[in-house]
C-alpha atoms as a PDB file:
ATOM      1  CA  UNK A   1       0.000   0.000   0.000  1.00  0.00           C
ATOM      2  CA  UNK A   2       1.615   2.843  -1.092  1.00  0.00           C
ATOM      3  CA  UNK A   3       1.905   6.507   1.204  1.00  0.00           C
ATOM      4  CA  UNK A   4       1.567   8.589  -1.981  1.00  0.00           C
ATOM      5  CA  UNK A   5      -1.203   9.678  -4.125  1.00  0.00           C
ATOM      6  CA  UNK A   6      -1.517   8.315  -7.957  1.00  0.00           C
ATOM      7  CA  UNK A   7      -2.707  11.580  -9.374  1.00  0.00           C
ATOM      8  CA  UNK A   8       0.852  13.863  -9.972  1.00  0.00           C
ATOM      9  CA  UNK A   9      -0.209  17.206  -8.283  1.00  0.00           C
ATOM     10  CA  UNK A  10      -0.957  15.780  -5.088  1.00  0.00           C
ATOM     11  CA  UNK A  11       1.533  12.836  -5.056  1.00  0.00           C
ATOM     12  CA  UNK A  12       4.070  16.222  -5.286  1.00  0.00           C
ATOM     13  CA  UNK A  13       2.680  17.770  -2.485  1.00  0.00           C
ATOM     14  CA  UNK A  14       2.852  14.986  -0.639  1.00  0.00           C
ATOM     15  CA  UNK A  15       6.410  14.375  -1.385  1.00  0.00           C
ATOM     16  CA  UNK A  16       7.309  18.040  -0.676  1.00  0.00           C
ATOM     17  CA  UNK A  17       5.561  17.697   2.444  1.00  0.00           C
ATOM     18  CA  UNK A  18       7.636  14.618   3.391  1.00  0.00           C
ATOM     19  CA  UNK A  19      10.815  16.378   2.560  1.00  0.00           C
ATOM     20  CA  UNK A  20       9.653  19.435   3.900  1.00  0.00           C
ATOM     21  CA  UNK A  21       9.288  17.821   7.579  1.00  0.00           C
ATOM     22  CA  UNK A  22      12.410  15.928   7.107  1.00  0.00           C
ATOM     23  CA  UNK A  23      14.123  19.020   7.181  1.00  0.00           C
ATOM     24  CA  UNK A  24      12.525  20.522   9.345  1.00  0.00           C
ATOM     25  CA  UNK A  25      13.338  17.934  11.853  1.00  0.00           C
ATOM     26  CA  UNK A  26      17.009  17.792  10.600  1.00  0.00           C
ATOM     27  CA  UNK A  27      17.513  21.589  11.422  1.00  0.00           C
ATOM     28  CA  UNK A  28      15.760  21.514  15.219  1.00  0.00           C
ATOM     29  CA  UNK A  29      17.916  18.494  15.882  1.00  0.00           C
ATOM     30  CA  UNK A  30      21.202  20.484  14.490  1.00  0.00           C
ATOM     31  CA  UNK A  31      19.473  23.550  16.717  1.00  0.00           C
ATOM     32  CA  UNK A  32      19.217  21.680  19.688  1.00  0.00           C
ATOM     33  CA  UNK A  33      22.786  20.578  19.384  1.00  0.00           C
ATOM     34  CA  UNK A  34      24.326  23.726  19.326  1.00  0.00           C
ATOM     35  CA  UNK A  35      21.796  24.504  22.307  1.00  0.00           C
ATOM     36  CA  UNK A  36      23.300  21.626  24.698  1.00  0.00           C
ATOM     37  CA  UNK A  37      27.049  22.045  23.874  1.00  0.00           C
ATOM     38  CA  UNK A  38      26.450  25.802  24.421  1.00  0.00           C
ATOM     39  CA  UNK A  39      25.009  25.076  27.817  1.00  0.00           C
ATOM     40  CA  UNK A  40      27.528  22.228  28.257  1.00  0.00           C
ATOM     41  CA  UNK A  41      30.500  24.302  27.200  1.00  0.00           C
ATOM     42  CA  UNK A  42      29.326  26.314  30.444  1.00  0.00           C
ATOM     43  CA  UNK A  43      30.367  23.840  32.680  1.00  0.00           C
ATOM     44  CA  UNK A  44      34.214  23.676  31.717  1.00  0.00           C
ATOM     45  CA  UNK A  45      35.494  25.879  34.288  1.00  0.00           C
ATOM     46  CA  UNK A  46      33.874  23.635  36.841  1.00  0.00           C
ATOM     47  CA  UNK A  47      35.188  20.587  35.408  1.00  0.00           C
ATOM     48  CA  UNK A  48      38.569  21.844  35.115  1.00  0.00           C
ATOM     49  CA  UNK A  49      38.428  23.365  39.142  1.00  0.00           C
ATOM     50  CA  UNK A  50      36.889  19.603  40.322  1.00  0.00           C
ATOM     51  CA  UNK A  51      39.675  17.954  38.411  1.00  0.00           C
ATOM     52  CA  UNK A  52      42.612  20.018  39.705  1.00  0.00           C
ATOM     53  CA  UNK A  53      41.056  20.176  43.458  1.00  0.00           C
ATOM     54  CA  UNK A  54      40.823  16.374  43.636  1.00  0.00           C
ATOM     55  CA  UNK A  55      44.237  16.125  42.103  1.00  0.00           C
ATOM     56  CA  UNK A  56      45.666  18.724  44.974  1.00  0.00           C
ATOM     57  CA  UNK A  57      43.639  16.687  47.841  1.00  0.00           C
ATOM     58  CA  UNK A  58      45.280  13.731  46.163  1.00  0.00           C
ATOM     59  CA  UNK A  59      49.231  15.008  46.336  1.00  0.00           C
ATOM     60  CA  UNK A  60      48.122  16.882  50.057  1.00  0.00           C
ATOM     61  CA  UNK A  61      46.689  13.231  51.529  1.00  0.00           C
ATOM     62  CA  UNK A  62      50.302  11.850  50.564  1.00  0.00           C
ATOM     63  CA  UNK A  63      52.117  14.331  51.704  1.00  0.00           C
ATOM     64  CA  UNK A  64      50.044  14.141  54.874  1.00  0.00           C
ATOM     65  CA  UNK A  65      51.231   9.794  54.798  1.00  0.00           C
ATOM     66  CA  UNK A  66      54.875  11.103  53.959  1.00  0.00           C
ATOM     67  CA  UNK A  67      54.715  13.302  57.466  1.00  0.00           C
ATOM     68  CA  UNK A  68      52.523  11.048  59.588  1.00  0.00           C
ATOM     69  CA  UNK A  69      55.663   8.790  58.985  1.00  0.00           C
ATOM     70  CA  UNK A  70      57.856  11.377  60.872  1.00  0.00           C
ATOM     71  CA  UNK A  71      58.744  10.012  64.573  1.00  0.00           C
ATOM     72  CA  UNK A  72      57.313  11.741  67.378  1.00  0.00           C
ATOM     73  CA  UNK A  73      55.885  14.858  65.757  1.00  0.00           C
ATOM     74  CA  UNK A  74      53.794  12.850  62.344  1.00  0.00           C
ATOM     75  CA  UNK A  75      50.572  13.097  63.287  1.00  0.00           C
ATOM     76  CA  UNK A  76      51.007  17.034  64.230  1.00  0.00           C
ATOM     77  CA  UNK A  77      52.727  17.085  60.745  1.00  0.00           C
ATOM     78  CA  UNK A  78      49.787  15.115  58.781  1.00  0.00           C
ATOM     79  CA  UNK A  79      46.976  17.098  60.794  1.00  0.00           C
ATOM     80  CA  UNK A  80      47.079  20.335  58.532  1.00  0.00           C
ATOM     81  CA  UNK A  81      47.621  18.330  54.873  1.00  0.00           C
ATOM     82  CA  UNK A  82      44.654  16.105  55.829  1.00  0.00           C
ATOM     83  CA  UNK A  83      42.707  19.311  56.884  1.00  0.00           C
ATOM     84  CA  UNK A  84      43.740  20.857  53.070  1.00  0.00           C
ATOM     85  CA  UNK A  85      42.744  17.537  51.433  1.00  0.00           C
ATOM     86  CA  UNK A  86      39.584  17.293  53.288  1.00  0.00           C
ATOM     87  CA  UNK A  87      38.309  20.860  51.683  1.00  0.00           C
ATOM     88  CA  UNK A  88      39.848  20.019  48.630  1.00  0.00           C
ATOM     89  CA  UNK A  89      37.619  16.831  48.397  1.00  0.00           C
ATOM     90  CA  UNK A  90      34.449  19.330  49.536  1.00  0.00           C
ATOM     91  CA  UNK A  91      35.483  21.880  46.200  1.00  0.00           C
ATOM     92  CA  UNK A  92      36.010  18.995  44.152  1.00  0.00           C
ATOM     93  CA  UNK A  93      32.077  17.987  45.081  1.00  0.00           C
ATOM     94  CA  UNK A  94      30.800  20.961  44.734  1.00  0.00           C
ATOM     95  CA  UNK A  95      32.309  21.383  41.388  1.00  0.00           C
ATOM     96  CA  UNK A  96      30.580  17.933  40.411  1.00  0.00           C
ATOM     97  CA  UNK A  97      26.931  18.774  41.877  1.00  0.00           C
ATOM     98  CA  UNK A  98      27.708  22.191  39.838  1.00  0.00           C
ATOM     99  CA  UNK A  99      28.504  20.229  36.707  1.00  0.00           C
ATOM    100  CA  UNK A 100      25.466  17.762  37.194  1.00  0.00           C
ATOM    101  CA  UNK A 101      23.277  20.254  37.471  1.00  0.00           C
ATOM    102  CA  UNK A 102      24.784  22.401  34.261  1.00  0.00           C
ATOM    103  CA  UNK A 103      24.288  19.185  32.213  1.00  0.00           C
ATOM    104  CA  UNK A 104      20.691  18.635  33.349  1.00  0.00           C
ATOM    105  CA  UNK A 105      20.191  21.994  32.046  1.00  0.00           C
ATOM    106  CA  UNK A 106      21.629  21.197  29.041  1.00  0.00           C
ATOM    107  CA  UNK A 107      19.899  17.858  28.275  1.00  0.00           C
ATOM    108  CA  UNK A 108      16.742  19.472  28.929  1.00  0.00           C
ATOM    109  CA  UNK A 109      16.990  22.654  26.977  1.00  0.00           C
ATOM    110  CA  UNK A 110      18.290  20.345  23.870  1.00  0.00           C
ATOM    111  CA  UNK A 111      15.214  18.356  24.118  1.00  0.00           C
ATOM    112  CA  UNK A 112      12.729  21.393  24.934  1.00  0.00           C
ATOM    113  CA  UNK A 113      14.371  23.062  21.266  1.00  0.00           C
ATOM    114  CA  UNK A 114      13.889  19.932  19.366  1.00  0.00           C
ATOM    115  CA  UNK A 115      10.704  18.396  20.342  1.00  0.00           C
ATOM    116  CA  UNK A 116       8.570  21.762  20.764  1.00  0.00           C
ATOM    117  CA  UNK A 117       9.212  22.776  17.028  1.00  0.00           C
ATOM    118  CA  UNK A 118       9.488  19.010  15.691  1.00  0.00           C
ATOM    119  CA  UNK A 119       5.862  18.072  17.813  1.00  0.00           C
ATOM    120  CA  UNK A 120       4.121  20.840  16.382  1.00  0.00           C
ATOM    121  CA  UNK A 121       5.105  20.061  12.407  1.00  0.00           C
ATOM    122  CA  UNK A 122       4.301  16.422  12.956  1.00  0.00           C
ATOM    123  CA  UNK A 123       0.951  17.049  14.728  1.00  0.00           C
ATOM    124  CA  UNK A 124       0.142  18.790  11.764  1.00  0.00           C
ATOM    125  CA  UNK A 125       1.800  16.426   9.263  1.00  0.00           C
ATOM    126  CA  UNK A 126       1.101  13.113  10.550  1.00  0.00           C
ATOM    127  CA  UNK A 127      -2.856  13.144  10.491  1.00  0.00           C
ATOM    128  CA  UNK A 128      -3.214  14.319   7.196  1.00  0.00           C
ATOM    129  CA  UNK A 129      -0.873  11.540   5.823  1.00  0.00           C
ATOM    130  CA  UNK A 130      -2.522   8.917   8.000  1.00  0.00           C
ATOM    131  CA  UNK A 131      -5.941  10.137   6.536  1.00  0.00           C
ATOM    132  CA  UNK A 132      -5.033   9.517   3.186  1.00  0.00           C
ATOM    133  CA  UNK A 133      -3.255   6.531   3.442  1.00  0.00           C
ATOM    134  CA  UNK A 134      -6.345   5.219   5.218  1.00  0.00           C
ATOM    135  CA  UNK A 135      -9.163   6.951   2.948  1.00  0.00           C
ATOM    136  CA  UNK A 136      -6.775   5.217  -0.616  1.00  0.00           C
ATOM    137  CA  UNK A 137      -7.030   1.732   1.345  1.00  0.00           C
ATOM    138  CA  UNK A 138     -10.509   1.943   2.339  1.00  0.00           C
ATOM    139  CA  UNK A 139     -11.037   3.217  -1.701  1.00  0.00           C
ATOM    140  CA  UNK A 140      -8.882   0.739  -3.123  1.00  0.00           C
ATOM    141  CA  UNK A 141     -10.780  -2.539  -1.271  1.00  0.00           C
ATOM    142  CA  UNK A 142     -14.078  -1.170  -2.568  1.00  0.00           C
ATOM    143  CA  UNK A 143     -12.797  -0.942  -6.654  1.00  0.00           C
ATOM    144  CA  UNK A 144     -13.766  -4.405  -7.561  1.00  0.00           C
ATOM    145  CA  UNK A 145     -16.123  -4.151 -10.168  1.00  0.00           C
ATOM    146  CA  UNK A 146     -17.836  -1.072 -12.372  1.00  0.00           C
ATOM    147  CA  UNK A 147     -20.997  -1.908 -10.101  1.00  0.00           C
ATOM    148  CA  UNK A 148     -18.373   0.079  -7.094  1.00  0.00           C
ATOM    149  CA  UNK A 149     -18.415   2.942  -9.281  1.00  0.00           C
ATOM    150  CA  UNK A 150     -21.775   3.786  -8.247  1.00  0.00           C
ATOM    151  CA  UNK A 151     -21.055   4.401  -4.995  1.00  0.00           C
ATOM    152  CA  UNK A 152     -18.268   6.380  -6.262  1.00  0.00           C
ATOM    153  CA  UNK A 153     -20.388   8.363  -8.350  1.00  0.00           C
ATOM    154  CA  UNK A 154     -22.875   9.225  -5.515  1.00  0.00           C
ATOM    155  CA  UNK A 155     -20.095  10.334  -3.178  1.00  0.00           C
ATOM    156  CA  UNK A 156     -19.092  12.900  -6.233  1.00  0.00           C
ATOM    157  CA  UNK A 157     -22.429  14.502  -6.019  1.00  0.00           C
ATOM    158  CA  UNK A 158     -22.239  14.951  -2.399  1.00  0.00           C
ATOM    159  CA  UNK A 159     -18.628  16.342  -2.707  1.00  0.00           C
ATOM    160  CA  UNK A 160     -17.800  17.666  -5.752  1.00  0.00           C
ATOM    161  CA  UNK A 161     -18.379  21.570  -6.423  1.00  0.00           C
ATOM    162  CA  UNK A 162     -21.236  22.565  -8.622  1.00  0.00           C
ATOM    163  CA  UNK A 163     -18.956  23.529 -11.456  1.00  0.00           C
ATOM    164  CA  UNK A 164     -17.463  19.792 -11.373  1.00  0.00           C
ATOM    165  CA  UNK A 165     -20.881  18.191 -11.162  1.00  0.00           C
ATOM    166  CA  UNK A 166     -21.813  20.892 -14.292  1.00  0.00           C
ATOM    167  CA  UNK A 167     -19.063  19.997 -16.444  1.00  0.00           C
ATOM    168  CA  UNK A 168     -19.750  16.397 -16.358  1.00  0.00           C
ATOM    169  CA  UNK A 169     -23.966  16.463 -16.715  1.00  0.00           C
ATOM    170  CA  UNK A 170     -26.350  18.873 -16.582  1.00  0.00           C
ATOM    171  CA  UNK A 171     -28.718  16.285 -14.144  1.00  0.00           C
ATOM    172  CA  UNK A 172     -25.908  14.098 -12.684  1.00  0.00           C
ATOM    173  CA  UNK A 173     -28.303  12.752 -10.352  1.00  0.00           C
ATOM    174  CA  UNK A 174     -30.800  11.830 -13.421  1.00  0.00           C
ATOM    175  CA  UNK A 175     -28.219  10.274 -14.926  1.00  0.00           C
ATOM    176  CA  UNK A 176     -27.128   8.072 -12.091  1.00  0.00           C
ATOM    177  CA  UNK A 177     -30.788   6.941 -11.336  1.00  0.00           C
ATOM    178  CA  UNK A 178     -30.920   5.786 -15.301  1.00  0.00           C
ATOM    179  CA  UNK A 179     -27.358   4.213 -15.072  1.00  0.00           C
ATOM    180  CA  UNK A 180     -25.690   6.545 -17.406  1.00  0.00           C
ATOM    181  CA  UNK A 181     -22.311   4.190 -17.185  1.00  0.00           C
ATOM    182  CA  UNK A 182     -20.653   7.308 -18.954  1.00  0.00           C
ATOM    183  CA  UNK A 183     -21.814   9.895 -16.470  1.00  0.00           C
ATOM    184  CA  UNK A 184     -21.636   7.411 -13.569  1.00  0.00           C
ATOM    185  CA  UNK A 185     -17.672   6.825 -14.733  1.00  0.00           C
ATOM    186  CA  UNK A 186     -16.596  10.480 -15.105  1.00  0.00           C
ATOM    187  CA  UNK A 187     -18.463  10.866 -11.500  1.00  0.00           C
ATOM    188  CA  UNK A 188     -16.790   8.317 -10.109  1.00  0.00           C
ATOM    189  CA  UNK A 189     -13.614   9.571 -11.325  1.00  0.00           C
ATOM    190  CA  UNK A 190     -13.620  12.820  -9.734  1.00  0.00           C
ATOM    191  CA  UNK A 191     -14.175  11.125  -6.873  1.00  0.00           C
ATOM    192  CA  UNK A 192     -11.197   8.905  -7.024  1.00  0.00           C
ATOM    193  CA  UNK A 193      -9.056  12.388  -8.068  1.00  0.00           C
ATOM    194  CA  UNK A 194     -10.567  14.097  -4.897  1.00  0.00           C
ATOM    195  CA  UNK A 195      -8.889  11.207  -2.883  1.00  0.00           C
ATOM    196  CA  UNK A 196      -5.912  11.011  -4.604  1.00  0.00           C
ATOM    197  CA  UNK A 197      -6.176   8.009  -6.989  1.00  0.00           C
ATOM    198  CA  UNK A 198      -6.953   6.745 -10.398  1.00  0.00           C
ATOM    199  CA  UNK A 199      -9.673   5.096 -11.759  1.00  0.00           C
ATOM    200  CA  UNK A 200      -8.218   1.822 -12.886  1.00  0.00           C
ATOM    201  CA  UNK A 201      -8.353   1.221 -16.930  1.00  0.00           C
ATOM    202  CA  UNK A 202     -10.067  -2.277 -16.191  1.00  0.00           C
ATOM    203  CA  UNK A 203     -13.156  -0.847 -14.527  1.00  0.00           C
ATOM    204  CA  UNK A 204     -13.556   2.057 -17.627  1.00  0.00           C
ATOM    205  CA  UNK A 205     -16.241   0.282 -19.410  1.00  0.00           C
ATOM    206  CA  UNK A 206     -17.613   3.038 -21.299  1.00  0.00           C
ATOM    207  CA  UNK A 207     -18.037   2.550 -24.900  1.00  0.00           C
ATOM    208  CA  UNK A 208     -16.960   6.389 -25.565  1.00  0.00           C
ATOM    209  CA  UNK A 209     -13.529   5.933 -23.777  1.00  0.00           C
ATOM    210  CA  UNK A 210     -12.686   2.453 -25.384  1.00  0.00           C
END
């Protein structure tokens, strides 16, 4: 079953459509990139201050080993280069909630960019495509025989604009009670253009278009 009309015109606007929300989707998701490495880049600093704190508290909790090693007067020694890594470990933590928290932001303001934009294009894309592709498969099940062309043909005259209904007979209803297989055809075949498809050349059975 295909996605696409059979009649040109709107099998073009279909596919312009398509494209159309393909790119659209393709240039939020580049916009929401730049948006969470922006807010990401933010967060450097931090990184680089957690990194170099836990590397001080890490040479300051040696140095405080190396002096707790000293005879008689160690752990006096060690006491202020455990204090130093102990606050060194606290900035180093803080840095990471601060990073967390700077990432959150930018995870969430990525997504807010993309899907806001993107949700609103689809909401009104998606339904429209779904109708058709529902309204050609219910169409296509009932375009058996010519008898289906009736039905068809009555749908026209309760959808087609007066010009339309003109242009083909001047009493299409007449003509439909009588079986005018001519009249009834062209009906059914705006129709069938209305929806997006093609009558099929085994089911044109009038003598005129032989």
């Amino acid at each position: 079953m295909s996605w696409y009309a059979a009649t040109p015109a709107r099998a073009s606007r279909q596919v312009i459509a398509d494209v159309f929300v393909i790119a659209w989707i393709g240039v939020w998701w580049w916009a929401s990139r730049l948006i969470h490495d922006a807010i990401d880049a933010v967060a450097g600093p931090a990184r680089s201050t957690g990194q170099a704190a836990l590397e001080l508290a890490g040479s300051m909790s040696d140095a405080g080993g190396t002096a707790g090693q000293i005879p008689l007067v160690g752990e006096q020694l060690s006491t202020p280069f455990d204090s130093a890594s102990g606050t060194l470990e606290g900035i180093a933590a803080s840095a990471a909630d601060q990073v967390a928290m700077i990432e959150r932001v930018a995870d969430i303001s990525g997504w807010v960019v993309l899907l806001i934009p993107v949700g609103i294009i689809v909401a009104l894309w998606l339904p429209v495509r779904v109708r058709f592709f529902r309204a050609a498969r219910a169409t296509r099940r009932f375009l058996d025989t010519t008898s289906d062309l009736d039905l068809f043909a009555l749908r026209a005259m309760a959808t087609q604009p007066m010009p339309v209904l003109a242009g083909i007979s001047d009493d299409p209803v007449g003509a439909w009670r009588s079986g005018d297989r001519v009249v009834i055809e062209r009906l059914a075949e705006a129709e069938l253009r209305r929806i997006g498809l093609l009558l099929p050349d085994l089911l044109r059975v009038a003598p005129e278009r032989a």
